[in-house]
Protein backbone atom coordinates (compact mmCIF):
# COMPACT_ATOMS: atom_id res chain seq x y z
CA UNK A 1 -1.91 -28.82 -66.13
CA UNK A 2 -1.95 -32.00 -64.22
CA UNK A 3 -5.08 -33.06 -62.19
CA UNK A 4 -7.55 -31.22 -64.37
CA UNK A 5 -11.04 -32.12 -65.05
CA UNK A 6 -13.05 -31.26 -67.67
CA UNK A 7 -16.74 -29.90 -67.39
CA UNK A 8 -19.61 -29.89 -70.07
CA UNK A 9 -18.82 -27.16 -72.77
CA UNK A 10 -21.12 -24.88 -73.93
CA UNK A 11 -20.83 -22.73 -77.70
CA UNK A 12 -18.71 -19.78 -75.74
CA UNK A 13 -16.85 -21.67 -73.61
CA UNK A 14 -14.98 -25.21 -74.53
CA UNK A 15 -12.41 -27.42 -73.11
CA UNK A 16 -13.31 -26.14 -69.92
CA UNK A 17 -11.21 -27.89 -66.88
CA UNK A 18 -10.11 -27.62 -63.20
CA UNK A 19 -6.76 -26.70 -62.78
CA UNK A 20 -4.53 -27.56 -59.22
CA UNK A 21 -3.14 -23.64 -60.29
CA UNK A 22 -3.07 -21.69 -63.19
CA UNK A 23 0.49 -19.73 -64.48
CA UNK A 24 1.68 -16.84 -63.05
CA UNK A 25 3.48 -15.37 -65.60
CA UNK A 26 3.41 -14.35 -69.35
CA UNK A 27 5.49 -17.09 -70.35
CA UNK A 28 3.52 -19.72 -68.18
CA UNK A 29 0.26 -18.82 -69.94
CA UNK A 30 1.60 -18.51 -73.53
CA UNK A 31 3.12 -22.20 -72.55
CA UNK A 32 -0.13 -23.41 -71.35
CA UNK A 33 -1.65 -21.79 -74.52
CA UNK A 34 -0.19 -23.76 -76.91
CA UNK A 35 -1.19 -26.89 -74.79
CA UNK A 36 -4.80 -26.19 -75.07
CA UNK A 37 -4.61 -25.41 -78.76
CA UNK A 38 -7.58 -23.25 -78.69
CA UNK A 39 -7.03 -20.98 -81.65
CA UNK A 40 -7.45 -24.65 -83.37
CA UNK A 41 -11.50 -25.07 -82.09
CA UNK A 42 -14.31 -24.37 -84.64
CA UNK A 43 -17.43 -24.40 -82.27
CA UNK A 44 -20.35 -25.46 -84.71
CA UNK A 45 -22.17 -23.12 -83.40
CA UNK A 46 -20.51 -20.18 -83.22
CA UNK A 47 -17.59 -20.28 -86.11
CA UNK A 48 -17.23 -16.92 -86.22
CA UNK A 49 -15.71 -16.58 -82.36
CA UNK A 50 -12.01 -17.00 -81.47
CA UNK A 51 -11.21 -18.27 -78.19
CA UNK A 52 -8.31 -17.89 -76.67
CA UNK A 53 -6.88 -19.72 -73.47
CA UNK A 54 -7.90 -18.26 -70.07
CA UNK A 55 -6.68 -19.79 -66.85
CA UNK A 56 -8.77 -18.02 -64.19
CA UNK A 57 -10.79 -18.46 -60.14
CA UNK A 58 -14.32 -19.41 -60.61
CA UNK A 59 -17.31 -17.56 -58.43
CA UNK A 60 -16.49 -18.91 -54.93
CA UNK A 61 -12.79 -18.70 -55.39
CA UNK A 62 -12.07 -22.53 -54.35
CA UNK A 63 -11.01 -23.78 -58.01
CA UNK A 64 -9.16 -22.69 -60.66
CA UNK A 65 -10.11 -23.64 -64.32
CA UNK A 66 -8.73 -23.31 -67.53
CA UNK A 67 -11.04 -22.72 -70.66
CA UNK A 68 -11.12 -21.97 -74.42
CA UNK A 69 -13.35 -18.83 -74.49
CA UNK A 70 -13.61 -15.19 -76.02
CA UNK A 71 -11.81 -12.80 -73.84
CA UNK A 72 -13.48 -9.96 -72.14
CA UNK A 73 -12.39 -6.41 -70.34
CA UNK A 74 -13.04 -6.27 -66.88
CA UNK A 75 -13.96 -3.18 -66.12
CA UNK A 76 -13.69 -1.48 -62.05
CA UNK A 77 -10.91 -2.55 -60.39
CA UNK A 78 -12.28 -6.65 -60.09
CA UNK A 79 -10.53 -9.67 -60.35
CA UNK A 80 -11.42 -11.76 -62.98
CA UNK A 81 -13.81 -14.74 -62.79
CA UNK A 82 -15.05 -17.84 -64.95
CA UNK A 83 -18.56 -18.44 -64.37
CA UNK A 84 -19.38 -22.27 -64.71
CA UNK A 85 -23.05 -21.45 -64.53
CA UNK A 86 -23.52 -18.79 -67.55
CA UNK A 87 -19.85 -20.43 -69.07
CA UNK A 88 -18.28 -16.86 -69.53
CA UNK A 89 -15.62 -14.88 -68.11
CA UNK A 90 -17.25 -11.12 -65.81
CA UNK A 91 -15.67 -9.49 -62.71
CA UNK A 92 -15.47 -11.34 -59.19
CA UNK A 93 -17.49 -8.02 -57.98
CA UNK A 94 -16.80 -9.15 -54.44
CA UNK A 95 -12.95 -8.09 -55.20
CA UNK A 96 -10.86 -4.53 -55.07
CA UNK A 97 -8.09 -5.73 -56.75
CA UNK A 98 -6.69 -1.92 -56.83
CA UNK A 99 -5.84 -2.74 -53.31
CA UNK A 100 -3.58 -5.15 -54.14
CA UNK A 101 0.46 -6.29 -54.87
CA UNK A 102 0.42 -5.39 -57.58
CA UNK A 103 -2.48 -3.11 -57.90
CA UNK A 104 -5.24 -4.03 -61.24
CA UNK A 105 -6.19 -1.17 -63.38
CA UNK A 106 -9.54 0.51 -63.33
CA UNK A 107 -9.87 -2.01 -67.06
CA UNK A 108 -7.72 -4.66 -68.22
CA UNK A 109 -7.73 -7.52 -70.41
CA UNK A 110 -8.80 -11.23 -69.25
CA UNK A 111 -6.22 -12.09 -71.22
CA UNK A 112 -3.47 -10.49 -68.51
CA UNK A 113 -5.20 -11.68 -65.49
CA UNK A 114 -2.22 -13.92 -64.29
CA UNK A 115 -0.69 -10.25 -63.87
CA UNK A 116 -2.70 -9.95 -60.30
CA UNK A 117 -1.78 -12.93 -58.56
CA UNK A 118 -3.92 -12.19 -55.27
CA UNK A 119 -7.06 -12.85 -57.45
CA UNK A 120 -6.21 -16.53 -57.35
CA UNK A 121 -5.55 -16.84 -53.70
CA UNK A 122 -8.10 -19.72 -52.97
CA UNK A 123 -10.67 -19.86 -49.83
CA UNK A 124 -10.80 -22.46 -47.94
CA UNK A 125 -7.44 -23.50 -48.60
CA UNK A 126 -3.82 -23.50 -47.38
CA UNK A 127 -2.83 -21.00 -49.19
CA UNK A 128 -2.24 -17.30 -47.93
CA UNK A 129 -1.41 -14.35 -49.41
CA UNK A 130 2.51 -14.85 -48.45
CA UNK A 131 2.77 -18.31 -50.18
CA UNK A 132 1.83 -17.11 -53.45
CA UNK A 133 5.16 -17.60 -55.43
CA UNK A 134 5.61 -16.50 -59.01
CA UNK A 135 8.02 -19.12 -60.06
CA UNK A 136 10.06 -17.45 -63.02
CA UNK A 137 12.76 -19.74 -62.83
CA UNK A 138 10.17 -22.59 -64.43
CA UNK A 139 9.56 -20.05 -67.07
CA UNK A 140 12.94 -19.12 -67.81
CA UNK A 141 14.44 -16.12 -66.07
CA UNK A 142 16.16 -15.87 -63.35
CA UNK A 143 14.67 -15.27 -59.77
CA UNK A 144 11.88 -15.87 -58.11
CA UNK A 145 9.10 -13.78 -57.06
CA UNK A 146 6.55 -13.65 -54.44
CA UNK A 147 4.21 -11.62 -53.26
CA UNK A 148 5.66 -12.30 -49.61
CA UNK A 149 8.75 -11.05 -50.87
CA UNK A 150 6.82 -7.85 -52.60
CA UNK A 151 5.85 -6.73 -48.96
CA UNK A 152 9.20 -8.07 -47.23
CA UNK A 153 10.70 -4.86 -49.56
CA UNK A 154 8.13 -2.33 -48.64
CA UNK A 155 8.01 -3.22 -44.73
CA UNK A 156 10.62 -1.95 -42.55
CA UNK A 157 12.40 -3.67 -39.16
CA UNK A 158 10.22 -1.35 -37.09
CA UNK A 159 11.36 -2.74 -33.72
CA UNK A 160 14.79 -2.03 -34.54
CA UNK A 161 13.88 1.54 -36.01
CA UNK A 162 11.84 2.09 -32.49
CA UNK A 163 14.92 0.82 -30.69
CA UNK A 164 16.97 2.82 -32.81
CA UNK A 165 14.59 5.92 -32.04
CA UNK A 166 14.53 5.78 -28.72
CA UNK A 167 18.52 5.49 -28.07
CA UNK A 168 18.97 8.17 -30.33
CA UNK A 169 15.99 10.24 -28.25
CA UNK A 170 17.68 8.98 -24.94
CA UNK A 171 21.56 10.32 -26.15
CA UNK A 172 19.95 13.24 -26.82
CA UNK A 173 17.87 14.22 -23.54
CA UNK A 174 21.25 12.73 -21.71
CA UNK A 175 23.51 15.19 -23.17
CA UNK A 176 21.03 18.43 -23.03
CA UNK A 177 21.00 17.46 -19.40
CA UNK A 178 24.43 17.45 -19.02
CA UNK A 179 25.14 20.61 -20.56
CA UNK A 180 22.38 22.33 -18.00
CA UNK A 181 23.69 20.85 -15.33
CA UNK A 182 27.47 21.77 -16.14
CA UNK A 183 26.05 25.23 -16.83
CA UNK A 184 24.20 25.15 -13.02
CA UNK A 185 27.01 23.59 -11.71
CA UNK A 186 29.51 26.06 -13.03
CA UNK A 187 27.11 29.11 -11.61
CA UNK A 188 27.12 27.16 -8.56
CA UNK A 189 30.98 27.33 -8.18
CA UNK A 190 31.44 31.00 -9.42
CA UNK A 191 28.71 32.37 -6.48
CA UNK A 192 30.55 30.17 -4.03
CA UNK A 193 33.78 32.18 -5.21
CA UNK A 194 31.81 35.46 -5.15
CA UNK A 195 30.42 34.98 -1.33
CA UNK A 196 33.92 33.57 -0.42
CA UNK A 197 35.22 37.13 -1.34
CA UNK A 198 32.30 39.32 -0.08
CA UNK A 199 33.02 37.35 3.58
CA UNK A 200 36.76 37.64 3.48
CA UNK A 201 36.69 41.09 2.47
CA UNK A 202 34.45 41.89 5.07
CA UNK A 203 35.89 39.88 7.43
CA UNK A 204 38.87 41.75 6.56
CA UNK A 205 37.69 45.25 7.05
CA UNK A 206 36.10 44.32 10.49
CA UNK A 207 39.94 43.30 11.93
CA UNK A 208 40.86 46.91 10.39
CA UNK A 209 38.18 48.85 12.75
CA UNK A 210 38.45 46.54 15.47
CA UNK A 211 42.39 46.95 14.95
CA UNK A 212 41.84 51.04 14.84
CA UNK A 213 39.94 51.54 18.40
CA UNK A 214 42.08 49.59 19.74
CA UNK A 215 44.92 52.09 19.09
């Protein structure tokens, strides 16, 4: 990749180099793969090792390097790290990477790294989380990816589902009201029409008696 530099190698590690970024997908890496040749290096002092490219964070997270090594599992849920002081690839144990988008296994190859994107968020940098972008259309398919984009599909508009919420809460308490007070208010009118009787029939029966002593 362009503004590399290369570091002293070592008989485990050669053609060691930092990277501006390192490929995000399978394609990217197989691409940069056959760049770095390193199924072609016979280390004099190890000839019986086959290295195979790795584009991976070093210890402090603040570069990315590419390197001709052996691959390695890395085993409980880490991101994967090149050490530039022992030259070898071992877990960033600082890292969860289960927690991530998308999650690591509990063991995975070195060789899949690119896989788990948020391992290679730098510190110190301007990067974030969000502006992480898995550029597939470089690599030939046909959309893009991000890992902003991952989360934009699991969050939800939650102040229009509140607003949403509380209408629908507010429709409801309006028309249980109403109904209680159309059922009070009904009530209301029928003991109005009962008392209107009761006094007119007593009224009524009081002009009878006062009507019969009078004759």
């Amino acid at each position: 990749m362009a503004d590399s530099e290369e570091i002293t190698s070592s008989c485990y590690a050669v053609k060691i180099q930092i990277e501006d970024r390192c490929p995000s997908t399978r394609s990217g890496w197989i691409r940069q793969a056959k760049l770095k040749q390193c199924s072609n290096i016979v280390l004099p002092c190890q000839k019986q090792l086959t290295l195979e490219y790795h584009c991976l964070p070093n210890t402090w997270q603040n570069r990315t390097i590419s390197v001709c090594t052996m691959p390695k599992f890395i085993n409980g849920h880490k991101c994967a790290e090149f050490n530039l002081r022992g030259n070898s690839i071992q877990p960033l144990y600082e890292t969860n990477c289960s927690q991530y988008i998308p999650p690591c296994p509990f063991r995975y190859s070195s060789l899949v790294a690119y896989k788990y994107q948020r391992c290679y968020i730098q510190k110190n940098s301007k990067k974030t989380e969000e502006s992480i972008k898995v550029d597939r259309k470089n690599d030939g398919t046909q959309k893009d990816i991000s890992v902003d984009s991952v989360w934009s599909n699991l969050k939800y508009p939650w102040p229009l589902v509140v607003l949403v919420l509380f209408v629908s809460v507010g429709v409801g308490v309006h028309c249980v009201w109403k109904k209680i007070c159309g059922k009070q208010q009904r009530s209301n009118h029928h003991n109005r029409l009962v008392t209107t009787a009761v006094v007119t029939e007593n009224s009524s029966l009081t002009e009878v008696e006062l009507n019969g002593h009078l004759v």
